[in-house]
N, C-alpha and C. Protein backbone atom coordinates (compact mmCIF):
# COMPACT_ATOMS: atom_id res chain seq x y z
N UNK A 1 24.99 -27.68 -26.09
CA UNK A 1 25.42 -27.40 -24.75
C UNK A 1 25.21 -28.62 -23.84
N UNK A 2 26.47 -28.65 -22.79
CA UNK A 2 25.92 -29.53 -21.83
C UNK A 2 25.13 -29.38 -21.03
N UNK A 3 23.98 -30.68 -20.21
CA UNK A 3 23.46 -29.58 -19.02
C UNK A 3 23.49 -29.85 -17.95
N UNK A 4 23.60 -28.89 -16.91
CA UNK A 4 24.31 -28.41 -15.53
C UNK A 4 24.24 -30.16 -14.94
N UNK A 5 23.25 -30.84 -14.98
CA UNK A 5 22.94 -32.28 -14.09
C UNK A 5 24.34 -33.37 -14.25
N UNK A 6 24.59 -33.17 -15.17
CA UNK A 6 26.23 -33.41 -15.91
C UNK A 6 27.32 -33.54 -15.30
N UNK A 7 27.44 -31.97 -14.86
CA UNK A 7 28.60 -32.02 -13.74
C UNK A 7 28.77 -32.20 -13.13
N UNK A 8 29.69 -32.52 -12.50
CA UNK A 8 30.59 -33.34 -11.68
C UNK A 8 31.83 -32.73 -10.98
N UNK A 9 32.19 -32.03 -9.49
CA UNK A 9 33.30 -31.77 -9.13
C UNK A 9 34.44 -32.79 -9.86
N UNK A 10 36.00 -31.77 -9.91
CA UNK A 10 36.89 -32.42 -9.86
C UNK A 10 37.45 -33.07 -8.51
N UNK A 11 38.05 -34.02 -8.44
CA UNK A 11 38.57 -34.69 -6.90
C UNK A 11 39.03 -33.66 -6.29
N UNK A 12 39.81 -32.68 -6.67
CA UNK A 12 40.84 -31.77 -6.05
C UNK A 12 39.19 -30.58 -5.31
N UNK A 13 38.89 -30.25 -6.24
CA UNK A 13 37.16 -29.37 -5.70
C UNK A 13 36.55 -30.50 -4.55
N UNK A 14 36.28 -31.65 -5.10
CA UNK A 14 35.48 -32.08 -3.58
C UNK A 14 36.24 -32.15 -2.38
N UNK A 15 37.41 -32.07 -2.45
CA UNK A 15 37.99 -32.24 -1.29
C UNK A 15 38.47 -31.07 -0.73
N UNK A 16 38.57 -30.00 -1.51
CA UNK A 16 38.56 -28.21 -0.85
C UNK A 16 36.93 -27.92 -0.30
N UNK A 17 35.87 -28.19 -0.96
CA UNK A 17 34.53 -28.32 -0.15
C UNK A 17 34.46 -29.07 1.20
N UNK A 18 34.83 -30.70 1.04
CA UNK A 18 35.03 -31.18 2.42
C UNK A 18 35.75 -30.46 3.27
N UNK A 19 36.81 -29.87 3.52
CA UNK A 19 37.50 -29.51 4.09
C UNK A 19 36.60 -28.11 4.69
N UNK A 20 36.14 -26.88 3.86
CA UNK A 20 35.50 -25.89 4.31
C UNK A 20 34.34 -26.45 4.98
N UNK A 21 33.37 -27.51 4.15
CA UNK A 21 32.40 -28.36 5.72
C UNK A 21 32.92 -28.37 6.95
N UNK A 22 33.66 -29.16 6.75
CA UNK A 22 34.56 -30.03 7.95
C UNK A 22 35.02 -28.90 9.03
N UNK A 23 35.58 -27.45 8.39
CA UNK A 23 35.96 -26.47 9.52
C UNK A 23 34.80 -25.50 9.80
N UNK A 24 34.23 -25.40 8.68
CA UNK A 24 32.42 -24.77 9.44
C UNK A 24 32.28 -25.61 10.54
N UNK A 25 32.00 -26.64 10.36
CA UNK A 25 31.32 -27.60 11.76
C UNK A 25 31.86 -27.65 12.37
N UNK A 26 33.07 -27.78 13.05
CA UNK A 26 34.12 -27.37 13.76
C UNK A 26 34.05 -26.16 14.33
N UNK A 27 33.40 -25.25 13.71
CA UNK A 27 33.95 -23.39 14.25
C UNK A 27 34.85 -23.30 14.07
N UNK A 28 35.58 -23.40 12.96
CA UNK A 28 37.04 -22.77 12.92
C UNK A 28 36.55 -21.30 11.91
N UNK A 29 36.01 -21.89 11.16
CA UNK A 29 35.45 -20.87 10.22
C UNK A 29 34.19 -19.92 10.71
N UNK A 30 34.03 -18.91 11.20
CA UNK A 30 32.44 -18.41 11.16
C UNK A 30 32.38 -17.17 10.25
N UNK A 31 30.76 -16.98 10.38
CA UNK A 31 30.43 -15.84 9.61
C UNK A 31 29.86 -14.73 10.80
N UNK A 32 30.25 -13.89 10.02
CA UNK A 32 29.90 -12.46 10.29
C UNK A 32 27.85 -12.64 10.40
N UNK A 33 27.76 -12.00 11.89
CA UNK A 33 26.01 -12.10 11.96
C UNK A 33 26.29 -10.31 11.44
N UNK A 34 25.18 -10.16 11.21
CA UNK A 34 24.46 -9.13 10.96
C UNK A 34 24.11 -7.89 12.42
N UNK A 35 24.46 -7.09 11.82
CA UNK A 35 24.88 -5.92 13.46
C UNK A 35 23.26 -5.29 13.26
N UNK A 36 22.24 -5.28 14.52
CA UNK A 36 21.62 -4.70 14.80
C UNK A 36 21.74 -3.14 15.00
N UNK A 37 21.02 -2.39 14.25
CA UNK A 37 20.96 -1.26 14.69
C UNK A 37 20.15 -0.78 15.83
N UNK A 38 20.93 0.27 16.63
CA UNK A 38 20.37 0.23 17.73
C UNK A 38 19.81 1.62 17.71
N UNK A 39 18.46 1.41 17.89
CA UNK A 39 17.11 2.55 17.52
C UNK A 39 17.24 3.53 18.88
N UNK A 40 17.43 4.67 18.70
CA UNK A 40 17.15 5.61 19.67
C UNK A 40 15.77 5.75 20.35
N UNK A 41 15.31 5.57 21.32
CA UNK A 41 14.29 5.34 22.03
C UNK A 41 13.20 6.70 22.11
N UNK A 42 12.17 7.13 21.80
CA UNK A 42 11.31 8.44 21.56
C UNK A 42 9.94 8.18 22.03
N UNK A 43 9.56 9.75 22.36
CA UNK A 43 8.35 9.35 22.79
C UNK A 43 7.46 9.63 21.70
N UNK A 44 6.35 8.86 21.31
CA UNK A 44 5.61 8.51 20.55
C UNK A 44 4.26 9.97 20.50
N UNK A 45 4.09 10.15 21.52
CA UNK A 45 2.81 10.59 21.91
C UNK A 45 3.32 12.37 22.43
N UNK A 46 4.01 12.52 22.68
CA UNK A 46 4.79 13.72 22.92
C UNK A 46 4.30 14.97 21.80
N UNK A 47 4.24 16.13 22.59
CA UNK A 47 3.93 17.21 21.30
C UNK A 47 5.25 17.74 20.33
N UNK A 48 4.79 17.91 19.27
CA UNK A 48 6.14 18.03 18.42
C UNK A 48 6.37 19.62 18.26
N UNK A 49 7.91 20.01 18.26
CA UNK A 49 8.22 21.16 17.77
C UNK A 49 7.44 22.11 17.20
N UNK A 50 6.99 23.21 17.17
CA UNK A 50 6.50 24.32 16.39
C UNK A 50 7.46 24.18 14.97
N UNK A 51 8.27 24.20 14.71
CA UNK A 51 8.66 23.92 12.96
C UNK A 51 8.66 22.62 12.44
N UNK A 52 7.97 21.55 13.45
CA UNK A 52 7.91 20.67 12.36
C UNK A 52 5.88 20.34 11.77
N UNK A 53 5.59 21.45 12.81
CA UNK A 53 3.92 21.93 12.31
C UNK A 53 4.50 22.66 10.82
N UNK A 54 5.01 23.45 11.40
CA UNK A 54 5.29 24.21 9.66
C UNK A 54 5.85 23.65 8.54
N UNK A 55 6.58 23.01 8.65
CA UNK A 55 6.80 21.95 7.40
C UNK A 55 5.84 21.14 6.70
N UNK A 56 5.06 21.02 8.08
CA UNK A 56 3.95 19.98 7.28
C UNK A 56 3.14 20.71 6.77
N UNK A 57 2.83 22.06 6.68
CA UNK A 57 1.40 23.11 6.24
C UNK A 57 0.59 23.06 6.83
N UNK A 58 -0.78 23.86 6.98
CA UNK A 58 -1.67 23.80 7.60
C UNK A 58 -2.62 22.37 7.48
N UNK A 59 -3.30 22.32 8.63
CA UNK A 59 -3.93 21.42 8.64
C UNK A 59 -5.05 20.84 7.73
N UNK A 60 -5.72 19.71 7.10
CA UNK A 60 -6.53 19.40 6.17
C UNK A 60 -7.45 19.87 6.41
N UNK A 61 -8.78 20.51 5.99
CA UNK A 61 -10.15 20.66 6.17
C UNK A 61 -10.94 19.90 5.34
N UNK A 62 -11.83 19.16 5.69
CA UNK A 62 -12.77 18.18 4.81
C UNK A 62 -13.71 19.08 4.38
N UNK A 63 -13.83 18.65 3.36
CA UNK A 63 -15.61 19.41 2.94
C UNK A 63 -16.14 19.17 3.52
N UNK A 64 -17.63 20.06 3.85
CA UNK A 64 -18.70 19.44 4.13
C UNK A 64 -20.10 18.89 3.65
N UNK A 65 -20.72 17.75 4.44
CA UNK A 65 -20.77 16.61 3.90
C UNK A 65 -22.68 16.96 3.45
N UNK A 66 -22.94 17.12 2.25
CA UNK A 66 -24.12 17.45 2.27
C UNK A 66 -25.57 16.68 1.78
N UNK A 67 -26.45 16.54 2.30
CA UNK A 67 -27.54 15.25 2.04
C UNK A 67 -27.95 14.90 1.55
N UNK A 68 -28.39 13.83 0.74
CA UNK A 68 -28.52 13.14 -0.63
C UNK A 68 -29.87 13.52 -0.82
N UNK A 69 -29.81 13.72 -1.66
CA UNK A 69 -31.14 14.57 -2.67
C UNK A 69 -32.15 13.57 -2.50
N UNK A 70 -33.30 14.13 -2.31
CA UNK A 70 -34.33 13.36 -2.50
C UNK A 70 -35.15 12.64 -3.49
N UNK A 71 -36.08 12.25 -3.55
CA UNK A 71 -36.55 11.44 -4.76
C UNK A 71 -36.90 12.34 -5.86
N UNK A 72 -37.81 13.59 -5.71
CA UNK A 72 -37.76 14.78 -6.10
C UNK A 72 -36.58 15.13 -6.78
N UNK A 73 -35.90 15.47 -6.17
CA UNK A 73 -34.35 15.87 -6.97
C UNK A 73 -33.32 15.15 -7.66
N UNK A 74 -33.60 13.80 -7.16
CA UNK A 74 -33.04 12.49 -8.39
C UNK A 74 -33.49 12.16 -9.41
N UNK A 75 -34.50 12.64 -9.27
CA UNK A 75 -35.74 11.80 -10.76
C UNK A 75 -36.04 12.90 -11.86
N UNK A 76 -35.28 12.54 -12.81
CA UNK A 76 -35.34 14.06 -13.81
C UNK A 76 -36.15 13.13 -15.11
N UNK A 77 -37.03 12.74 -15.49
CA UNK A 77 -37.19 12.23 -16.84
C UNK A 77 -37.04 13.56 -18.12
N UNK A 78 -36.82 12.56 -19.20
CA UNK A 78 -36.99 13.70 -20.48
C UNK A 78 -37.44 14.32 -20.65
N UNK A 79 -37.65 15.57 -21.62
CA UNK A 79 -38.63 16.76 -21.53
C UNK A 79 -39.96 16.12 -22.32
N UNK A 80 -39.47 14.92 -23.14
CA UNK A 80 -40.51 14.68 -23.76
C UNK A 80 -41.73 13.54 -23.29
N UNK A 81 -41.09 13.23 -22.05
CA UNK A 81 -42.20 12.73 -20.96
C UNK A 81 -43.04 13.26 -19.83
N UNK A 82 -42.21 14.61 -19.68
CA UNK A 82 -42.65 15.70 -19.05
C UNK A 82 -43.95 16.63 -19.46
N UNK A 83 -45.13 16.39 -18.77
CA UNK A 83 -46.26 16.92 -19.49
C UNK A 83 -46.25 18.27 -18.94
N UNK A 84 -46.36 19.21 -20.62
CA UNK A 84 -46.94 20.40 -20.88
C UNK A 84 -48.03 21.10 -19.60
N UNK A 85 -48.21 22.45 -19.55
CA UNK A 85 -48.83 22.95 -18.76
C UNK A 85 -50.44 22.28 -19.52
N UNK A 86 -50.57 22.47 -20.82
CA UNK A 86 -52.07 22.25 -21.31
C UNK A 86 -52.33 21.13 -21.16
N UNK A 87 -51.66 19.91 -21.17
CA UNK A 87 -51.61 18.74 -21.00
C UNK A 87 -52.24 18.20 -19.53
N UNK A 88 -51.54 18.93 -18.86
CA UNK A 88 -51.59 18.56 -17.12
C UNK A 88 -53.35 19.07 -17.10
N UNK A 89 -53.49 20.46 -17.27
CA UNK A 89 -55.10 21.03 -17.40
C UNK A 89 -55.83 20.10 -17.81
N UNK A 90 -55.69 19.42 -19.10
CA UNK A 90 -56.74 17.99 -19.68
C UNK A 90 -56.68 17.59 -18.25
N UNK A 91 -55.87 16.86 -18.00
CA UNK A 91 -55.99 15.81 -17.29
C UNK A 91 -56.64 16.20 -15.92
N UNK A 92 -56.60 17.28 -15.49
CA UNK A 92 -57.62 17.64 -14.78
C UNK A 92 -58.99 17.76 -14.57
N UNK A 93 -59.18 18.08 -16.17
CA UNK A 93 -60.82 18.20 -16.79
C UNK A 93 -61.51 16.59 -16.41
N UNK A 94 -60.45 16.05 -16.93
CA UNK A 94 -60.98 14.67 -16.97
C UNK A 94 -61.78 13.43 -15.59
């Protein structure tokens, strides 16, 4: 394959390009701008319709938010570090 860096207009092409330059810069030629749509103006802050509450469903309820356990209630070791009732008694004796 050839590649693209290669090519080269024919005379008859560069001179249909000059020519569309030449009447762009001129203004003979323009383009079409782009049409703004024009936004209907609303109030933002305004209370809304009774059916468009209902569309949306009732309102969210959060859980509620309850307090992080204490050291007591975080700290669970194994049962097998957990001393026995007879165990705890020794250690009393002692």
């Amino acid at each position: 394959p050839i590649p693209k860096r290669r090519f080269t207009p024919s005379l008859h092409e560069e001179r249909k390009i000059a020519k569309l330059v030449r009447d762009i810069k001129a203004g003979k030629i323009t383009f079409q701008k782009k049409k703004k749509k024009d936004t209907e103006a609303y109030l933002m802050w305004t209370q809304e319709d009774e059916n468009a509450a209902k569309r949306r469903g009732p309102e969210r309820i959060p859980a509620p938010k309850t307090a992080p356990p204490s050291h007591a209630f975080s700290y669970r070791p194994p049962e097998e570090f957990v001393p026995s009732a007879e165990e705890i008694e020794e250690w009393k004796k002692l």
